[in-house]
Protein backbone atom coordinates (compact mmCIF):
# COMPACT_ATOMS: atom_id res chain seq x y z
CA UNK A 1 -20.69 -55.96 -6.21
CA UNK A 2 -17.56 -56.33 -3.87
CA UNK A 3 -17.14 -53.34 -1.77
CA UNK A 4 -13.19 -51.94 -2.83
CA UNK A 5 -11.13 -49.90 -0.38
CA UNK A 6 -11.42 -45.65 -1.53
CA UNK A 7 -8.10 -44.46 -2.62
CA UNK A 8 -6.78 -41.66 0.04
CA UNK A 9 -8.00 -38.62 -0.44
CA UNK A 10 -5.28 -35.42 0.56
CA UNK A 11 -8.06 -32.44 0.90
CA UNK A 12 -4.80 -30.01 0.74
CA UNK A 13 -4.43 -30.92 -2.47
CA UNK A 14 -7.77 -30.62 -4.31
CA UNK A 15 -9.62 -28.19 -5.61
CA UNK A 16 -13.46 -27.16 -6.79
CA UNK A 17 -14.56 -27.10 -10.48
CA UNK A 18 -17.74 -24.05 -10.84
CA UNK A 19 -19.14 -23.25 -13.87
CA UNK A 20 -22.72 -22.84 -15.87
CA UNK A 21 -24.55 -24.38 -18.70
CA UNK A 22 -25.80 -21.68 -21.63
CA UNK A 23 -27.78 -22.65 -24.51
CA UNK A 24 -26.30 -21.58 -27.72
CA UNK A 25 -29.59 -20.94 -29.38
CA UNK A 26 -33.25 -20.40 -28.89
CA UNK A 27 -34.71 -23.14 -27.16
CA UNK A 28 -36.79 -25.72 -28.66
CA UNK A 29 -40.47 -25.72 -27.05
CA UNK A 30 -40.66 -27.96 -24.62
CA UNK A 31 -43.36 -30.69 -24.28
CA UNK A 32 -46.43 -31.34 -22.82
CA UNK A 33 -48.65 -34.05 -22.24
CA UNK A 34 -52.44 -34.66 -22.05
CA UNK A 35 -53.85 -37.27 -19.21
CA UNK A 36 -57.40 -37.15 -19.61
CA UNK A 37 -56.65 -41.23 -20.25
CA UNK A 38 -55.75 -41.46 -16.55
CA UNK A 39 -58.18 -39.91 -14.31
CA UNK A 40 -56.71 -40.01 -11.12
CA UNK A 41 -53.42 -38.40 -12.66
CA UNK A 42 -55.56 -35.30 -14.93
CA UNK A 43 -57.51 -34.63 -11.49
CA UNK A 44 -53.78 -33.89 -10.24
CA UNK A 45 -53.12 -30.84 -12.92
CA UNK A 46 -55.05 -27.72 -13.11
CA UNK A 47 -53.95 -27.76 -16.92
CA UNK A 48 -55.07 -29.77 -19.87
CA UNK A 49 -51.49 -29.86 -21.34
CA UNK A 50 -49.29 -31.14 -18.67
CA UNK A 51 -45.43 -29.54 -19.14
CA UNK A 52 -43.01 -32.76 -18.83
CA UNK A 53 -40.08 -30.45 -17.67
CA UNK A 54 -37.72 -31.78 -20.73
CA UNK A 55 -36.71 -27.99 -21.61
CA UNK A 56 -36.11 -25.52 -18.82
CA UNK A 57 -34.40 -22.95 -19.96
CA UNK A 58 -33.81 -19.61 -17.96
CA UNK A 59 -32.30 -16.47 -19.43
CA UNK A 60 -30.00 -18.62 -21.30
CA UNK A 61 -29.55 -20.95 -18.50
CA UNK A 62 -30.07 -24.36 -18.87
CA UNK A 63 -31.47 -26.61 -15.90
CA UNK A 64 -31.82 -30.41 -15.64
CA UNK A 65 -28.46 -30.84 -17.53
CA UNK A 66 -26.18 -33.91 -15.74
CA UNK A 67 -22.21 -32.37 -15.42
CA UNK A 68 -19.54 -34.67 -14.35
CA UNK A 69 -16.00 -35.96 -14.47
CA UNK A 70 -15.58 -38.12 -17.64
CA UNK A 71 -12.18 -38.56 -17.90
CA UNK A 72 -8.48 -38.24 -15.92
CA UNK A 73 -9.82 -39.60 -12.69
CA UNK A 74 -7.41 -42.43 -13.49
CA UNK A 75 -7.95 -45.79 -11.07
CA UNK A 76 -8.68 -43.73 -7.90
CA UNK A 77 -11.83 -45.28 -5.84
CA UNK A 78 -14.44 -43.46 -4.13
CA UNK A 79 -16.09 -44.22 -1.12
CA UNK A 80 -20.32 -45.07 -1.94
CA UNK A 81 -22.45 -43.02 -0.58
CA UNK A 82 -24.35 -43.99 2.54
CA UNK A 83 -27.54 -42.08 2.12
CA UNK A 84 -29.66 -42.54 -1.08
CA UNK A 85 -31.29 -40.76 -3.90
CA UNK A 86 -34.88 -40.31 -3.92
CA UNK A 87 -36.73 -40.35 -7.46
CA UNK A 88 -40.92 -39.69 -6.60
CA UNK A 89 -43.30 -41.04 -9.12
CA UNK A 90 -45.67 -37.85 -8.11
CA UNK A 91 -48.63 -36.13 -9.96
CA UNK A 92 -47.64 -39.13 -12.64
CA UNK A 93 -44.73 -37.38 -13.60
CA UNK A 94 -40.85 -38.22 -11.87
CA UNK A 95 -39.60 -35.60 -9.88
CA UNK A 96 -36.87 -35.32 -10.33
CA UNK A 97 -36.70 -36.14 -13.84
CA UNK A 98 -32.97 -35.66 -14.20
CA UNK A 99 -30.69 -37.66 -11.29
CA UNK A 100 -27.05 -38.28 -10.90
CA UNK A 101 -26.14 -41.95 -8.55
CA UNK A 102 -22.79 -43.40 -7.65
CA UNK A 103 -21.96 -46.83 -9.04
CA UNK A 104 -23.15 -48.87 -5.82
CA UNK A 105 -25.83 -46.08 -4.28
CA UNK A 106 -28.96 -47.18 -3.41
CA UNK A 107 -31.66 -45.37 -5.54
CA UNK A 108 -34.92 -45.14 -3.93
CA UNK A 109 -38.39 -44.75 -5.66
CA UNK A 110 -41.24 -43.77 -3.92
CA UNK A 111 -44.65 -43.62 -5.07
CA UNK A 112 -46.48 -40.26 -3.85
CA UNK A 113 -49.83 -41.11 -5.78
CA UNK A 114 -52.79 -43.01 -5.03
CA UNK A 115 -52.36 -45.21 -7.77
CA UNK A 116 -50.20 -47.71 -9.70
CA UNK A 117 -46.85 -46.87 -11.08
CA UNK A 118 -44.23 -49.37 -12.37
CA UNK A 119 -40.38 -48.63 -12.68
CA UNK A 120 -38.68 -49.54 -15.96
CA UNK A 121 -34.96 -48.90 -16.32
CA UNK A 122 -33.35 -49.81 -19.51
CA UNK A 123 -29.30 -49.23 -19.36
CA UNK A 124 -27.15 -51.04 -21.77
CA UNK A 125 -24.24 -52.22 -19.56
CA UNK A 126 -26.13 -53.05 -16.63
CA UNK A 127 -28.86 -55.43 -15.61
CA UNK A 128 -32.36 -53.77 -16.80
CA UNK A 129 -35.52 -53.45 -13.66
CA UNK A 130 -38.82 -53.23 -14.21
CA UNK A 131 -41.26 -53.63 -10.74
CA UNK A 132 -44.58 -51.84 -9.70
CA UNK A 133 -44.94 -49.47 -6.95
CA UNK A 134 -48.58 -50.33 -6.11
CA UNK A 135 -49.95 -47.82 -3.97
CA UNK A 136 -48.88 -44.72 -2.06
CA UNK A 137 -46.27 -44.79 0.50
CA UNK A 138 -44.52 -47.91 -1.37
CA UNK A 139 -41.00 -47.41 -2.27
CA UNK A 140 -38.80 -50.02 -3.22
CA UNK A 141 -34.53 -49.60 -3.85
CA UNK A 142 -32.46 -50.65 -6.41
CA UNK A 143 -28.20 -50.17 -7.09
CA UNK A 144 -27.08 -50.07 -10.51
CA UNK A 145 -23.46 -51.84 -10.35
CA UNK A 146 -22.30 -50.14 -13.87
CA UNK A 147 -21.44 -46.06 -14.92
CA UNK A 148 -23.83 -45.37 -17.49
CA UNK A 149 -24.59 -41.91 -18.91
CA UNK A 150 -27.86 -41.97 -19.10
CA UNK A 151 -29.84 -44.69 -18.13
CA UNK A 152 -33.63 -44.11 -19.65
CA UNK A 153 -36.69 -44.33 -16.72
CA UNK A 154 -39.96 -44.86 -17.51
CA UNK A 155 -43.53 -46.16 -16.66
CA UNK A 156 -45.23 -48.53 -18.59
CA UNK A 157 -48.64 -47.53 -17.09
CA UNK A 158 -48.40 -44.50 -17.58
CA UNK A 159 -46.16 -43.78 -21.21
CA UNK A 160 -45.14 -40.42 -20.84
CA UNK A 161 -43.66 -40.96 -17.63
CA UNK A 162 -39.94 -40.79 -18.42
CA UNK A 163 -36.63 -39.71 -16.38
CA UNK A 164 -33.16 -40.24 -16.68
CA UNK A 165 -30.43 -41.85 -13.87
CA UNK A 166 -26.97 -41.19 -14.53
CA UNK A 167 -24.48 -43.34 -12.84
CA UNK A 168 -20.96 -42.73 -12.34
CA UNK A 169 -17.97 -44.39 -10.46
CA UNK A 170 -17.27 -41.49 -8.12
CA UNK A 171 -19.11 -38.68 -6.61
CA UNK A 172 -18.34 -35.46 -8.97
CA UNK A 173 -21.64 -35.20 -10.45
CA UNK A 174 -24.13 -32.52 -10.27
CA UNK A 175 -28.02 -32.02 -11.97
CA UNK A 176 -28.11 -28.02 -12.82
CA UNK A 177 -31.14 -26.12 -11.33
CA UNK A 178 -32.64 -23.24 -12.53
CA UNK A 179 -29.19 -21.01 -12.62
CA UNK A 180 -27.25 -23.41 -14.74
CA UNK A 181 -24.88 -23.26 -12.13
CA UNK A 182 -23.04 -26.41 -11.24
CA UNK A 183 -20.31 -26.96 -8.32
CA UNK A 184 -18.16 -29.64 -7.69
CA UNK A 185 -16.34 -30.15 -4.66
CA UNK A 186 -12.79 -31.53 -3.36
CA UNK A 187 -11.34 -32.84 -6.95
CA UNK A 188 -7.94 -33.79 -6.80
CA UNK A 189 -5.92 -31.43 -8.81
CA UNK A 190 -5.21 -32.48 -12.35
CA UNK A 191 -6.90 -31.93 -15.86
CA UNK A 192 -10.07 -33.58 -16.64
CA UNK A 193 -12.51 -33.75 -19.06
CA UNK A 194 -16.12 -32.68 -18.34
CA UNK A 195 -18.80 -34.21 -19.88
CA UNK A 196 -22.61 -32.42 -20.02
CA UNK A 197 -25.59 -33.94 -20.98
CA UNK A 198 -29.02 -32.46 -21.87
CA UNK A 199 -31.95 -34.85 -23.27
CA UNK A 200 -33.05 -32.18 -25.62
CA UNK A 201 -30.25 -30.07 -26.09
CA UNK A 202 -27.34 -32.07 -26.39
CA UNK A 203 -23.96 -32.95 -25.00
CA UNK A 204 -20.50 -31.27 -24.69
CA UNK A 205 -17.38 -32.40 -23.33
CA UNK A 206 -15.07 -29.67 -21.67
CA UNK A 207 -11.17 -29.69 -20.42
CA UNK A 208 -10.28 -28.08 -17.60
CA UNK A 209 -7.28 -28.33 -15.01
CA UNK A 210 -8.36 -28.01 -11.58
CA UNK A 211 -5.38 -26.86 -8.98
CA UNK A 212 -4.91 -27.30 -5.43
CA UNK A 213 -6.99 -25.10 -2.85
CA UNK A 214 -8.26 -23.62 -6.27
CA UNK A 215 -11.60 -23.03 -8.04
CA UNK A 216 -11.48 -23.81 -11.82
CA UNK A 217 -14.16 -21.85 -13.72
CA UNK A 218 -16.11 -23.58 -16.65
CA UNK A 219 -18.21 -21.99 -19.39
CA UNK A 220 -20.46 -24.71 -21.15
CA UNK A 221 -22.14 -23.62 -23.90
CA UNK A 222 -24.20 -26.71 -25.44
CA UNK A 223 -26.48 -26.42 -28.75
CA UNK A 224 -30.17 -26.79 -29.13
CA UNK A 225 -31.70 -30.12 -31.28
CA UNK A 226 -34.74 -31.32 -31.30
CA UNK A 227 -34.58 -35.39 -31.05
């Protein structure tokens, strides 16, 4: 991918979008998974039924949801980030499960257990990956050259290994954590629509006008499902 000059940023005249994810709702159960098939991964879990981490709700609060800039950026290029994001394959499970990229980033995957993983990412509008992680301490990179919201993970030793990589063209992205909170930093003033994404719970798209040197609050409500 040819690297393209970043359009000038004027810090004077952006501002910060805050706001929280709330599940309209009761929240579905979330799910669990037995690995008394894998040995070395059960021997990792004090519990029979593993939790995946696919429905963390708290109070209403919804973490692990992907928030960012969908529309009214316009043609305005971002500078790539230098450092990269980490995805673990640890207790056979990816932590994180939920990550946000840049178009261009490097994404690294390490491999924190003492046995085999593999790394299967399946977008639509980018080229596909699949490679093994053998052994501990092996990490290998990849850069996804496309946006794509989400891009499926998953490891085809292990099946109920699955994440999700969201890649966007510019750097107002943010995974919610337990709070639901989200906070998103030196946007140029204008009105834009927010998209949110859940794998359980759904999506929602929000306007909002963001104005210089000001913060633009954002209630997201999205809806519970159960595919």
């Amino acid at each position: 991918m040819a690297p393209r000059t970043p359009t000038p940023l004027d810090l004077t005249a952006t501002g910060t979008i805050h706001g929280v994810v709330r599940l309209v709702g009761d929240p579905p159960a979330g799910s669990t998974v037995r690995m008394s098939s894998a040995a070395d991964c059960a021997s990792q879990h004090p519990e029979d039924a593993v939790p995946v981490g696919d429905v963390l709700v708290h109070e209403g609060r919804v973490e692990n949801a992907f928030v960012y800039i969908k529309e009214g950026l316009g043609e305005r290029v971002f500078a790539v980030p230098s450092e990269p994001v980490v995805i673990d394959n640890k207790g056979c499970l990816y932590a994180p499960r939920v990550v946000g990229a840049q178009v261009g980033q490097a994404v690294r995957f390490v491999n924190e257990d003492p046995l085999l993983h593999n790394i299967h990412g399946t977008p639509t509008v980018a080229t596909s990956w699949n490679f093994s992680l053998p052994r501990r301490g092996v990490d290998k990179e990849i850069r996804v050259g496309r946006p794509e919201v989400m891009i499926p993970l998953r490891c085809d030793v292990h099946p109920w290994m699955k994440g999700f990589l969201g890649v966007v063209d510019h750097p107002y992205h943010r995974v919610t954590g337990p709070s639901g909170e989200f906070t998103l930093t030196a946007v140029p003033a204008g009105t834009y629509q927010l998209g949110v994404w859940h794998e359980r719970l759904g999506t929602s798209v929000v306007p909002v006008t963001v104005g210089a040197q000001g913060t633009a609050e954002v209630a997201v409500a999205i809806g519970a499902s159960t595919h």
